[in-house]
PDB file of N, CA and C in Angstrom:
ATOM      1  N   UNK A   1       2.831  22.611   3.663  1.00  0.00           N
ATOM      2  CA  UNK A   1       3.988  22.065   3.007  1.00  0.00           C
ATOM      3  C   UNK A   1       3.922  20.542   3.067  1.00  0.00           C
ATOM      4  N   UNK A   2       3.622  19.895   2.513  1.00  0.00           N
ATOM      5  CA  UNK A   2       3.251  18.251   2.152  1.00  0.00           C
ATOM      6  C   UNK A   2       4.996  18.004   1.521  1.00  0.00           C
ATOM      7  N   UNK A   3       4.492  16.589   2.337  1.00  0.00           N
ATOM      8  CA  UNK A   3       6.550  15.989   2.064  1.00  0.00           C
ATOM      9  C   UNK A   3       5.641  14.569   1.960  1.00  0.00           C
ATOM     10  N   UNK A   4       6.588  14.223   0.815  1.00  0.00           N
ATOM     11  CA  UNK A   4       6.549  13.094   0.664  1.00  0.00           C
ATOM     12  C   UNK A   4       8.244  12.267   0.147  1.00  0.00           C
ATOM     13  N   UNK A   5       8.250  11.276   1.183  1.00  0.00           N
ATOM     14  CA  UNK A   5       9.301  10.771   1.288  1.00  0.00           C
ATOM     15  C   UNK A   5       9.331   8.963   0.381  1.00  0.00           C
ATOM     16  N   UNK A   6      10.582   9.114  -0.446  1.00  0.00           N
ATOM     17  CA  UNK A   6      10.279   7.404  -0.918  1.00  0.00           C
ATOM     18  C   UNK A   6      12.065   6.916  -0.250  1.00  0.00           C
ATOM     19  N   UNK A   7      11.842   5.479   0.064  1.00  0.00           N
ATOM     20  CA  UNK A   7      12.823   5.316   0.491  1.00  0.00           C
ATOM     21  C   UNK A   7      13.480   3.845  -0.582  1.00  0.00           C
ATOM     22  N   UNK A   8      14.277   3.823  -1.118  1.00  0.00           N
ATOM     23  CA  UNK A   8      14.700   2.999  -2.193  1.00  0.00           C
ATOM     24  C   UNK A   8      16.383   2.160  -2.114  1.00  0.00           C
ATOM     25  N   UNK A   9      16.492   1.259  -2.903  1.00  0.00           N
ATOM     26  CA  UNK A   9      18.121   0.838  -3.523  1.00  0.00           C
ATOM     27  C   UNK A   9      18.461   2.236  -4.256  1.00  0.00           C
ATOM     28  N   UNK A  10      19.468   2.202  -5.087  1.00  0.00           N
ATOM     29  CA  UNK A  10      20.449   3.066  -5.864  1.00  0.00           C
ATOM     30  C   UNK A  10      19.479   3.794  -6.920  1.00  0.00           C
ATOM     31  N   UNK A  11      19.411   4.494  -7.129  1.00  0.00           N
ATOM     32  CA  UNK A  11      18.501   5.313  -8.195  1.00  0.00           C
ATOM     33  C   UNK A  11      19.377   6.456  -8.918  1.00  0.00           C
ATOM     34  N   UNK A  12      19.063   5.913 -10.440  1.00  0.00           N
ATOM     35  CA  UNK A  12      19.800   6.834 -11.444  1.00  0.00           C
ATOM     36  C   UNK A  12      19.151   8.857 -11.423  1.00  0.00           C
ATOM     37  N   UNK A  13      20.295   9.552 -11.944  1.00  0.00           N
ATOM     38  CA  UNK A  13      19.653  10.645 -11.569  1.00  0.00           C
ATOM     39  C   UNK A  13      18.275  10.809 -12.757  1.00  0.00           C
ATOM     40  N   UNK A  14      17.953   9.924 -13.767  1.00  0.00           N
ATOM     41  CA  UNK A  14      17.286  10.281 -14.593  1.00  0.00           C
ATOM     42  C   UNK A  14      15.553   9.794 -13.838  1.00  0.00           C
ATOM     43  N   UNK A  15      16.321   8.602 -12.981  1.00  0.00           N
ATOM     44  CA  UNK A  15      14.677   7.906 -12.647  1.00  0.00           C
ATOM     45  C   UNK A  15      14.052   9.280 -11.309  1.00  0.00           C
ATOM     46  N   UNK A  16      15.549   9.849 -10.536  1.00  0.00           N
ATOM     47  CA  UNK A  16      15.207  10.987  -9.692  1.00  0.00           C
ATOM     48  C   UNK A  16      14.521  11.664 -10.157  1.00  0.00           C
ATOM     49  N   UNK A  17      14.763  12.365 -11.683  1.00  0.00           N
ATOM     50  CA  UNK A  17      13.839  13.626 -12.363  1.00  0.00           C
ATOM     51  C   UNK A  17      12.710  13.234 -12.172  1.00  0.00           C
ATOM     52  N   UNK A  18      12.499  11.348 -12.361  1.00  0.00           N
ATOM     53  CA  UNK A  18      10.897  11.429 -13.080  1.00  0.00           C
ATOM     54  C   UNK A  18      10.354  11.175 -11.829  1.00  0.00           C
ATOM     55  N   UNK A  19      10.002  10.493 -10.717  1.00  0.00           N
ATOM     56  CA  UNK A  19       9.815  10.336  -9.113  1.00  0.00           C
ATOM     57  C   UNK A  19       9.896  11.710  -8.966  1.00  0.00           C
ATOM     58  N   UNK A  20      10.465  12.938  -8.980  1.00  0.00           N
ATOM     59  CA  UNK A  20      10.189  14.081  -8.236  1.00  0.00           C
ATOM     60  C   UNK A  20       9.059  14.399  -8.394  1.00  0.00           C
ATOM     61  N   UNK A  21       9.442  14.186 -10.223  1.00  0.00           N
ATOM     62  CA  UNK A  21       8.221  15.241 -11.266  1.00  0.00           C
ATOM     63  C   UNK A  21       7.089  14.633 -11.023  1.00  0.00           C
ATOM     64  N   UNK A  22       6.912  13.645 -11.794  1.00  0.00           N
ATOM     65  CA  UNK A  22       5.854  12.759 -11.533  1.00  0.00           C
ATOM     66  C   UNK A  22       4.697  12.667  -9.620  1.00  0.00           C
ATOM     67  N   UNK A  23       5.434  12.437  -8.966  1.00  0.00           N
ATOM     68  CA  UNK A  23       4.633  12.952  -7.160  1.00  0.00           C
ATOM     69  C   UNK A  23       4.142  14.391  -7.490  1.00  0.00           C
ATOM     70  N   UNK A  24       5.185  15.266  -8.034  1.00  0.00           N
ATOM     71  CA  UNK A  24       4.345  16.108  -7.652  1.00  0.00           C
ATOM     72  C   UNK A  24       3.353  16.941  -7.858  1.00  0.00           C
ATOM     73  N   UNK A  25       3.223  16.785  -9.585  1.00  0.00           N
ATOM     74  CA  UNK A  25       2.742  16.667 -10.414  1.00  0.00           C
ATOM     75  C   UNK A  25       1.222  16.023  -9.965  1.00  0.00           C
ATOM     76  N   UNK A  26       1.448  14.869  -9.558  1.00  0.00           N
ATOM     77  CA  UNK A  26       0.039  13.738  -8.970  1.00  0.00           C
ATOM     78  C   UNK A  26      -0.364  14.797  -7.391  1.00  0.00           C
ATOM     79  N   UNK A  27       0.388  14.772  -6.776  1.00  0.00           N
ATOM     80  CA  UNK A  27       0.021  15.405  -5.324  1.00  0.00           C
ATOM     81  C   UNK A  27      -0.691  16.494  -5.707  1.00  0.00           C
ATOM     82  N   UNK A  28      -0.340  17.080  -6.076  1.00  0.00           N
ATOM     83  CA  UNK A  28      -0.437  18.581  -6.536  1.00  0.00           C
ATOM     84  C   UNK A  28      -2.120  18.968  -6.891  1.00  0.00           C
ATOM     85  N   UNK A  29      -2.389  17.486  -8.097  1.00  0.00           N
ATOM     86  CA  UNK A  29      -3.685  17.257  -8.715  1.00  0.00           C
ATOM     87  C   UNK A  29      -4.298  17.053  -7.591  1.00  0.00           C
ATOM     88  N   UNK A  30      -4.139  16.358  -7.004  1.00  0.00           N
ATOM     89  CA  UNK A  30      -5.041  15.598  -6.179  1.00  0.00           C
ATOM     90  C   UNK A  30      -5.307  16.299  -4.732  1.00  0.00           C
ATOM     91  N   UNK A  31      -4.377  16.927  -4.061  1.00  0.00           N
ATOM     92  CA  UNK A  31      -4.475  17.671  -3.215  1.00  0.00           C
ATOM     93  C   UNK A  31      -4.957  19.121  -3.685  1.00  0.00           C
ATOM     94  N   UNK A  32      -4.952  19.530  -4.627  1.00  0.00           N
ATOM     95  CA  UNK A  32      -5.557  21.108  -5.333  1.00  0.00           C
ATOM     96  C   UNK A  32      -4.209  22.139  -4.277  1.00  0.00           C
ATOM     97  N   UNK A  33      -3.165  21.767  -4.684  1.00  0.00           N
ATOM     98  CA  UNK A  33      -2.223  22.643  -4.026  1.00  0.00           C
ATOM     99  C   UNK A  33      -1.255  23.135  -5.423  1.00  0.00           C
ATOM    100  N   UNK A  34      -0.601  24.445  -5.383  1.00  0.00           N
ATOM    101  CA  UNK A  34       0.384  24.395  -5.966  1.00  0.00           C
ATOM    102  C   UNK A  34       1.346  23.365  -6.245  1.00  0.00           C
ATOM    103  N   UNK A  35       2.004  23.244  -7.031  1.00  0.00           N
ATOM    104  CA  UNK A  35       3.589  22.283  -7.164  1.00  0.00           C
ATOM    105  C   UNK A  35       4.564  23.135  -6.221  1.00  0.00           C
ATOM    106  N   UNK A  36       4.771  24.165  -6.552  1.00  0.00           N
ATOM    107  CA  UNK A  36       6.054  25.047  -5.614  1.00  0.00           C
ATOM    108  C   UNK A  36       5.909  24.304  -3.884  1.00  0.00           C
ATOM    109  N   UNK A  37       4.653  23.760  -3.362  1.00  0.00           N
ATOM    110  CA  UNK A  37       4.228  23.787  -2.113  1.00  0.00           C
ATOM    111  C   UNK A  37       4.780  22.354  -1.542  1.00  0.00           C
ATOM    112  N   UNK A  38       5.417  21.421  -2.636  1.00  0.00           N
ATOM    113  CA  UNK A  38       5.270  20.008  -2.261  1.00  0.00           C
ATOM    114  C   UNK A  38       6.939  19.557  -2.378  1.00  0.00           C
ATOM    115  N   UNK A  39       7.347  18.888  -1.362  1.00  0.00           N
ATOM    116  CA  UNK A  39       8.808  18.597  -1.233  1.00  0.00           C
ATOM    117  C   UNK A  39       8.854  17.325  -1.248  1.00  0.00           C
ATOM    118  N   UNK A  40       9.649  16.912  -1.923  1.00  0.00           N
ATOM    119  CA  UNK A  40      10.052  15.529  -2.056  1.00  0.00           C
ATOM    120  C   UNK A  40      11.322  15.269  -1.760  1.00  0.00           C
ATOM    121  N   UNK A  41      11.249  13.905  -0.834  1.00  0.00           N
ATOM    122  CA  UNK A  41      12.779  13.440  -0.479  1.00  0.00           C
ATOM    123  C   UNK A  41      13.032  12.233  -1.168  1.00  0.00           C
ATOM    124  N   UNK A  42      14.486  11.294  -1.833  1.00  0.00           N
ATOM    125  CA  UNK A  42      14.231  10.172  -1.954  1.00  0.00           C
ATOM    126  C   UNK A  42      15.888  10.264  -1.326  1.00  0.00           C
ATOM    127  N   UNK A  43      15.785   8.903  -0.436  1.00  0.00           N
ATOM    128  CA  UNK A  43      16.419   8.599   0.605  1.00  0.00           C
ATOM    129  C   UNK A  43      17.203   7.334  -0.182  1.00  0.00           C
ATOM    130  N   UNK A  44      18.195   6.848  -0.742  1.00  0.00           N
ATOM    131  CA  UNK A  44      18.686   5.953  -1.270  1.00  0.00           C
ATOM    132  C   UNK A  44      19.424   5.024   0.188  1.00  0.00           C
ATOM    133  N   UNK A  45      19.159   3.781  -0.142  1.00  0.00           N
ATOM    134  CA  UNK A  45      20.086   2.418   0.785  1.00  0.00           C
ATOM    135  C   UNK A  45      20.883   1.392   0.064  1.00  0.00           C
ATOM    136  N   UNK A  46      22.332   1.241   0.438  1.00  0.00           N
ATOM    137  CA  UNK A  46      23.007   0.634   0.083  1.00  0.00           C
ATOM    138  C   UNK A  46      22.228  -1.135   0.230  1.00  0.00           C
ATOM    139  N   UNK A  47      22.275  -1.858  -0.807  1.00  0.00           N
ATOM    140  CA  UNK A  47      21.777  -3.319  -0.617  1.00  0.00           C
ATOM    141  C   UNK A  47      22.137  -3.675   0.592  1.00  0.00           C
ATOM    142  N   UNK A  48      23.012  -3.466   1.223  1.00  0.00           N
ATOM    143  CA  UNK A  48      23.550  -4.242   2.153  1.00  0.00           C
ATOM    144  C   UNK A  48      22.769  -3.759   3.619  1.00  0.00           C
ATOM    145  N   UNK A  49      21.773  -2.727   3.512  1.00  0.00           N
ATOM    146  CA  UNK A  49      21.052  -1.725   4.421  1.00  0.00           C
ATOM    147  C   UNK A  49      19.835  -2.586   4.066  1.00  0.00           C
ATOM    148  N   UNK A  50      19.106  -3.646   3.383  1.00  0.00           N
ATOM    149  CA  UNK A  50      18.206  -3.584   3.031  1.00  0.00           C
ATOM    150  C   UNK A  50      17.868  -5.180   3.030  1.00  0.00           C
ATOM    151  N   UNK A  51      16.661  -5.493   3.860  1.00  0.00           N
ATOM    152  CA  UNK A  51      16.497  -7.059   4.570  1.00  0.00           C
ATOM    153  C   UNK A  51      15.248  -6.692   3.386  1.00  0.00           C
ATOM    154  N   UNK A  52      15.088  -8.071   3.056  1.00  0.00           N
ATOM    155  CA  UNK A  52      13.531  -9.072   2.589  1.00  0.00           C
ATOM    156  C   UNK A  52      13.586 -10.516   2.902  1.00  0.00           C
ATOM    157  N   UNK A  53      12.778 -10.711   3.039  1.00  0.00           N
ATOM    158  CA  UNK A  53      12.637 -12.186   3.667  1.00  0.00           C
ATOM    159  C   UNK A  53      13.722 -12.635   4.166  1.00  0.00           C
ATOM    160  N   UNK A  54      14.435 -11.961   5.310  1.00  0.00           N
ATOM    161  CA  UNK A  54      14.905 -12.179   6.372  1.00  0.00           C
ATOM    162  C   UNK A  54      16.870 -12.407   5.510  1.00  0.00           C
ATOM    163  N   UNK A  55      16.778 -12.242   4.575  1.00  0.00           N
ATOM    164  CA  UNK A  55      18.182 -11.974   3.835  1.00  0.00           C
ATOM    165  C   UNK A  55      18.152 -10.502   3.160  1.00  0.00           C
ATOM    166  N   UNK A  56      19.432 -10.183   3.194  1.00  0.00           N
ATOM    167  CA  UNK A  56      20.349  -9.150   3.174  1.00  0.00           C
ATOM    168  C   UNK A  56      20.178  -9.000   1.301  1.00  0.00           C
ATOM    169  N   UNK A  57      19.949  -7.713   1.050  1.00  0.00           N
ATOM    170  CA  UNK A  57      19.713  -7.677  -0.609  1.00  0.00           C
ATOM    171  C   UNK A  57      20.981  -7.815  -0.991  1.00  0.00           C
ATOM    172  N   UNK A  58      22.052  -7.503  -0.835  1.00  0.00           N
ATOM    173  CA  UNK A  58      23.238  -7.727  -0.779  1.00  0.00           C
ATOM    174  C   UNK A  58      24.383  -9.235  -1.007  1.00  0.00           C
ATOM    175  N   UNK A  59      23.455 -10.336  -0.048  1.00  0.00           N
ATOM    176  CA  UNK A  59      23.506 -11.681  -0.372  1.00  0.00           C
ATOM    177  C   UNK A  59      22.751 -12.129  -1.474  1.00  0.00           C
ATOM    178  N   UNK A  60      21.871 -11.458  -1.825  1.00  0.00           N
ATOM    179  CA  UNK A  60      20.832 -12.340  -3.171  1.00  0.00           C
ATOM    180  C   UNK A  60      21.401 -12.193  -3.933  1.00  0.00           C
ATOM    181  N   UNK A  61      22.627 -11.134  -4.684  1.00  0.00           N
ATOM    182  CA  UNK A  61      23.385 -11.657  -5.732  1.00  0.00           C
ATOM    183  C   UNK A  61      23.889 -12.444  -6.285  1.00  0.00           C
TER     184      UNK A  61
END
């Protein structure tokens, strides 16, 4: 059972469809496994959860 986890800002449910489809679709190829076999998580963070260069994504607005 292969998991693959992405961890992101806010994501529309349409970009969700294509990130599921799309991994698993690729995993799938590439590992020679079924699709049914491969789980995908995507973990969404509020900007304010989320540092780059030492500021808050939240402040860069």
């Amino acid at each position: 059972m292969p998991v693959i986890t992405l961890e992101a800002a806010k994501l529309n449910k349409d970009q969700k469809k294509q990130l599921v489809n799309e991994f698993t679709v690729t995993a799938s190829k590439i590992m020679n496994i079924p699709e049914q076999a491969i789980f995908i998580f995507l973990k969404e963070n509020s900007l304010e959860n989320i540092g780059v260069g030492g500021q808050l994504l939240s402040d860069r607005k």
